[in-house]
Protein backbone atom coordinates (compact mmCIF):
# COMPACT_ATOMS: atom_id res chain seq x y z
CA UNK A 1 -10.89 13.16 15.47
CA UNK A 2 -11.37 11.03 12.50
CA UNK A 3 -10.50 6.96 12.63
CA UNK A 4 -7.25 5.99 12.24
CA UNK A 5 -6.45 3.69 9.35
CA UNK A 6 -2.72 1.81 9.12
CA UNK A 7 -1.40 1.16 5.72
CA UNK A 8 1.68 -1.08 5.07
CA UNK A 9 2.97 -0.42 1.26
CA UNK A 10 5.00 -3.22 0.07
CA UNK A 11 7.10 -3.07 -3.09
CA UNK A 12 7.68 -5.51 -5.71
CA UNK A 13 10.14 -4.50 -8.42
CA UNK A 14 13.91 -4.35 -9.29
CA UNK A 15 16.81 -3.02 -7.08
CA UNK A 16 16.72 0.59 -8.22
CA UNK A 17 12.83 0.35 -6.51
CA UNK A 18 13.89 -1.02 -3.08
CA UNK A 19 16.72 1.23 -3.08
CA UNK A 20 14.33 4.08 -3.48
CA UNK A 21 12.14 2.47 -1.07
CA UNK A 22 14.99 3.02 1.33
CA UNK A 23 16.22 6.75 0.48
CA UNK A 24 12.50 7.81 0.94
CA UNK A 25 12.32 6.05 4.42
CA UNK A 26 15.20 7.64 5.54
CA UNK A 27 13.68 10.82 3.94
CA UNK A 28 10.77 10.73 5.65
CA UNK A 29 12.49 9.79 9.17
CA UNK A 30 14.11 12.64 8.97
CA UNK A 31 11.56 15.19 7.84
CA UNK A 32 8.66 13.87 9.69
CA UNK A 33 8.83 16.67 12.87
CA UNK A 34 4.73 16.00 14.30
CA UNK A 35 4.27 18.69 16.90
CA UNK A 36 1.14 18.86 19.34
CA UNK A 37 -0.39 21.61 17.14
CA UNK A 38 0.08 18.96 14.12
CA UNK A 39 0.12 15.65 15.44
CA UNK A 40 -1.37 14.44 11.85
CA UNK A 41 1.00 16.45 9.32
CA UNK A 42 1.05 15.31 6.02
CA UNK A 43 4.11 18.20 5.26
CA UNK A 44 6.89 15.27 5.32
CA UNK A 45 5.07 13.66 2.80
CA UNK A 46 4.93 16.74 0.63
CA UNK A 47 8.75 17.39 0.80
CA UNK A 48 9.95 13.73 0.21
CA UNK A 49 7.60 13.17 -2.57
CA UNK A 50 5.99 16.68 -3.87
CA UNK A 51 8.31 19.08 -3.36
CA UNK A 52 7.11 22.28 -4.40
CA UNK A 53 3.62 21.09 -5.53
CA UNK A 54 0.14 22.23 -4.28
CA UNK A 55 -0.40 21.30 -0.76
CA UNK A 56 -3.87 19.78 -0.59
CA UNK A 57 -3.16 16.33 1.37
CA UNK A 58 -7.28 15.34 -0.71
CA UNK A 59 -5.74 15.95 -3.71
CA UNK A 60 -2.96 14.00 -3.61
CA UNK A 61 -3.14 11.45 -1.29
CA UNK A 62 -6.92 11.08 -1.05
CA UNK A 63 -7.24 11.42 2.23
CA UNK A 64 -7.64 14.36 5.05
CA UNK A 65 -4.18 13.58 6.89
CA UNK A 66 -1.65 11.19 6.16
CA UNK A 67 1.60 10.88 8.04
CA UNK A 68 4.48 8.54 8.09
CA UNK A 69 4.75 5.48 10.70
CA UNK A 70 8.07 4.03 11.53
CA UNK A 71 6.97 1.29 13.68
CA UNK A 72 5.71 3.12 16.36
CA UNK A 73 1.86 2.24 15.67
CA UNK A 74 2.90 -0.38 12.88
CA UNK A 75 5.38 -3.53 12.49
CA UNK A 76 7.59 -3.04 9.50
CA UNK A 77 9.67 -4.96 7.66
CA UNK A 78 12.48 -3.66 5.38
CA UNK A 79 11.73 -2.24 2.10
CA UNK A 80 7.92 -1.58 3.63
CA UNK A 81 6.96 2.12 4.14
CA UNK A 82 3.91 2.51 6.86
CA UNK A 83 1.63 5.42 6.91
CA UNK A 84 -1.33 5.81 8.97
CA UNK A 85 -3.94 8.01 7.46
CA UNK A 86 -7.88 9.26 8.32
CA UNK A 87 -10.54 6.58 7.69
CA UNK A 88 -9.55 4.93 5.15
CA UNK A 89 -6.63 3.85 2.66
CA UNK A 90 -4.86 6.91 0.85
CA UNK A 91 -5.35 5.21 -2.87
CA UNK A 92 -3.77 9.07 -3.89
CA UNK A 93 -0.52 8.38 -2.64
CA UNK A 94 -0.77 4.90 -3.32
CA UNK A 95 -1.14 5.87 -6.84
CA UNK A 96 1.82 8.79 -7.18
CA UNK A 97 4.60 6.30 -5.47
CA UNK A 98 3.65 4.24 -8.03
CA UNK A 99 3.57 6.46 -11.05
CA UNK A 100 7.12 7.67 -9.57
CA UNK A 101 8.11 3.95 -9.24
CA UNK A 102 7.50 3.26 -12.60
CA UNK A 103 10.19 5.57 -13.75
CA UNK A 104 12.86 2.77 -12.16
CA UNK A 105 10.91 -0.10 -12.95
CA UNK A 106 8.09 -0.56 -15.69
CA UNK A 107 6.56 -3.49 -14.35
CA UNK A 108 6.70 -1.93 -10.28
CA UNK A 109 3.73 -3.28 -8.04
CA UNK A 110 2.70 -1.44 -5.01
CA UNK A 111 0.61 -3.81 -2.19
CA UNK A 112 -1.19 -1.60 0.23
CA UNK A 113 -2.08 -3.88 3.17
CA UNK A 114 -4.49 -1.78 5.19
CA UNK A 115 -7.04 -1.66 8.23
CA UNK A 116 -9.03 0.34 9.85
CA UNK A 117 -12.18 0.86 12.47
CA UNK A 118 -14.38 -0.51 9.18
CA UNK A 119 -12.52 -3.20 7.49
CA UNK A 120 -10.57 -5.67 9.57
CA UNK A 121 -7.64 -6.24 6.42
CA UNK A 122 -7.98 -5.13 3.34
CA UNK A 123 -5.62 -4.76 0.14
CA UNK A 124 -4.84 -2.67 -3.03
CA UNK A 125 -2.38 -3.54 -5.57
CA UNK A 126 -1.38 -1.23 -8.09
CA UNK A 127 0.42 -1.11 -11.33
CA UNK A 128 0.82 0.81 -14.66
CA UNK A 129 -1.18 -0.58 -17.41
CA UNK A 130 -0.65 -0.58 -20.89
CA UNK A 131 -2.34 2.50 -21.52
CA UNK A 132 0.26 4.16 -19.12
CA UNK A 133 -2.63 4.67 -16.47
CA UNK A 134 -3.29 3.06 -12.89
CA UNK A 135 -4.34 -0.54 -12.76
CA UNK A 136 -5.45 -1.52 -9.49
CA UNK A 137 -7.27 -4.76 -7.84
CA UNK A 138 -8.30 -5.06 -3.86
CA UNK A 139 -10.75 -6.30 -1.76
CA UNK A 140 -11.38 -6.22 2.41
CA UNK A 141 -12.73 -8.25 4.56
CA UNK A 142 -15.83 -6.85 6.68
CA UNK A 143 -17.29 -6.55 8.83
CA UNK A 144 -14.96 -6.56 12.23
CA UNK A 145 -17.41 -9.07 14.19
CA UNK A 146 -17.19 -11.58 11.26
CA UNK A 147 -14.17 -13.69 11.93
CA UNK A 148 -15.69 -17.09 10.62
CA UNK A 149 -12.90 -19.45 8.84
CA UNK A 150 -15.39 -18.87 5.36
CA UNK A 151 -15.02 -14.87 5.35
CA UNK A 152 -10.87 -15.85 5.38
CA UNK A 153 -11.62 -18.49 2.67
CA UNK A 154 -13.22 -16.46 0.67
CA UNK A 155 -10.42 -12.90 1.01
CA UNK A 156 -7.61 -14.86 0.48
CA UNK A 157 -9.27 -16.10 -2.61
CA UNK A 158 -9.75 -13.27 -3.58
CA UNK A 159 -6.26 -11.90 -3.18
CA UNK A 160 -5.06 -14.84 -5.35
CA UNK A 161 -7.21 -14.17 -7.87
CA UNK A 162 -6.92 -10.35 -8.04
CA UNK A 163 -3.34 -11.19 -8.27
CA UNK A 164 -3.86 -13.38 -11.16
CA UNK A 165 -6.34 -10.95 -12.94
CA UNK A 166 -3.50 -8.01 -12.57
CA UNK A 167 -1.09 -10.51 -14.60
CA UNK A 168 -3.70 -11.87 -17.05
CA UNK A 169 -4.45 -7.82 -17.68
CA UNK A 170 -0.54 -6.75 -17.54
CA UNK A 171 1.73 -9.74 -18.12
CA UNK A 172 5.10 -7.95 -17.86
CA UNK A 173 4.38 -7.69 -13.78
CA UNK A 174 4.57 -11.26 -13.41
CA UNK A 175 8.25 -11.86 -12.77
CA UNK A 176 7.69 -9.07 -9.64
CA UNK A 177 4.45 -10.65 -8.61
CA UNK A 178 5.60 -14.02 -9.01
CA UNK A 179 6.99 -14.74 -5.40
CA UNK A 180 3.75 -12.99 -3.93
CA UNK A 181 0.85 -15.41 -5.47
CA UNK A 182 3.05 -17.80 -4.51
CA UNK A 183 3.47 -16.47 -0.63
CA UNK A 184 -0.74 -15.78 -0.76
CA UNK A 185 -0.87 -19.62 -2.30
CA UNK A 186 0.82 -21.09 0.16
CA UNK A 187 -0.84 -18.63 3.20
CA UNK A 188 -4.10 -19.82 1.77
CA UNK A 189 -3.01 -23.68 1.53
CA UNK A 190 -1.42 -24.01 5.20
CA UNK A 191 -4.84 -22.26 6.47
CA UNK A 192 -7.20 -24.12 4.77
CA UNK A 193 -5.73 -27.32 4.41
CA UNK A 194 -6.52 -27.39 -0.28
C-alpha cells in the first residue's frame, strides 16, 4: 500500500463558495460507501464533482486514490473539505474545485494544507489568473527529522510571501486573501517573537 497523505482544502471566497463548500460535503458524506474490496475509492469523488466524466482518478485528481475524510483521520473545521490521498497532494482536484469555484466567485482561493510520510506540512494555494488558467504558489517543510525553530522561520515566511506574490500577480484575490496573510502574519509574529 502506498503512503497516506492528508489534505485539508480551505476556501476563501464569497457566500455562494462556502455554501457550495457545504452542499459538496454533504454530497460526499453521503456518497462516500468505502467497502473492504475498496477501502481507497475515489467513485464519490467522481459523482459529486465529475459526474459522467472519464474515470481515471491520475487524470483528474493527480493522484492513484483519493477519497473523502470527514474527520475520522483528519480535524475539520466548517467550510474545510478533507481528503486523504496516495503519496502526495492531489494538485488535480485541487485544481478542478477551483476552476468550478470560480464560476461563483472570480477571485476564489483554494489553500491545500497537506502532509504526508515525506513532508511534515506543506501548502498549495490556488487561483485563476488573468489568463483564465491555474495560478498556484506552495512550499513544504522537509525533511520530518528537521524540527529546528529556523526550518519554521523560514516556511512560514514563505507562506507569507507566496501569499503576497499570488496578490502582487492577481490583485482582485486580495479582499479573499486578506484575513489569511493576516492569520499567517500574526502565526508567524506570536512564534517568533518579530
Amino acid at each position: 500500500m502506498s503512503d497516506k497523505c492528508y489534505n485539508i482544502f480551505t476556501f476563501f471566497g464569497n457566500k455562494d463558495v462556502q455554501d457550495q463548500v457545504n452542499t459538496w460535503y454533504e454530497q460526499l458524506e453521503e456518497a462516500h460507501k468505502p467497502s473492504e474490496n475498496l477501502p481507497y475509492s475515489s467513485t464519490s469523488l467522481f459523482n459529486v464533482f465529475l459526474l459522467g466524466e472519464d474515470h481515471d482518478p491520475l487524470a483528474w485528481f493527480g493522484q492513484k486514490w483519493v477519497y473523502p475524510d470527514f474527520g475520522k483521520e483528519i480535524d475539520l473545521n466548517s467550510n474545510e473539505l478533507g481528503f486523504v490521498s496516495a503519496w502526495g497532494s492531489p494538485d488535480g482536484l485541487q485544481d478542478l474545485l477551483t476552476k468550478k469555484l470560480a464560476a461563483l466567485d472570480k477571485n476564489v482561493v483554494i489553500l491545500n494544507t497537506y502532509n504526508s510520510s515525506e513532508y511534515q506540512e506543506a501548502f498549495r494555494y490556488t487561483t485563476i489568473g488573468s489568463d483564465g488558467n491555474i495560478r498556484s504558489e506552495g512550499t513544504y517543510l522537509h525533511p520530518l527529522d528537521s524540527e529546528d525553530d529556523f526550518n519554521y522561520q523560514l516556511y512560514y515566511e514563505h507562506q507569507i510571501d507566496c501569499i503576497e506574490d499570488l496578490i502582487d500577480e492577481v490583485p482582485k484575490i486580495k479582499k479573499n486573501l486578506a484575513k489569511e496573510l493576516k492569520r499567517v502574519e500574526k502565526l508567524f509574529d506570536s512564534t517568533f517573537g518579530n
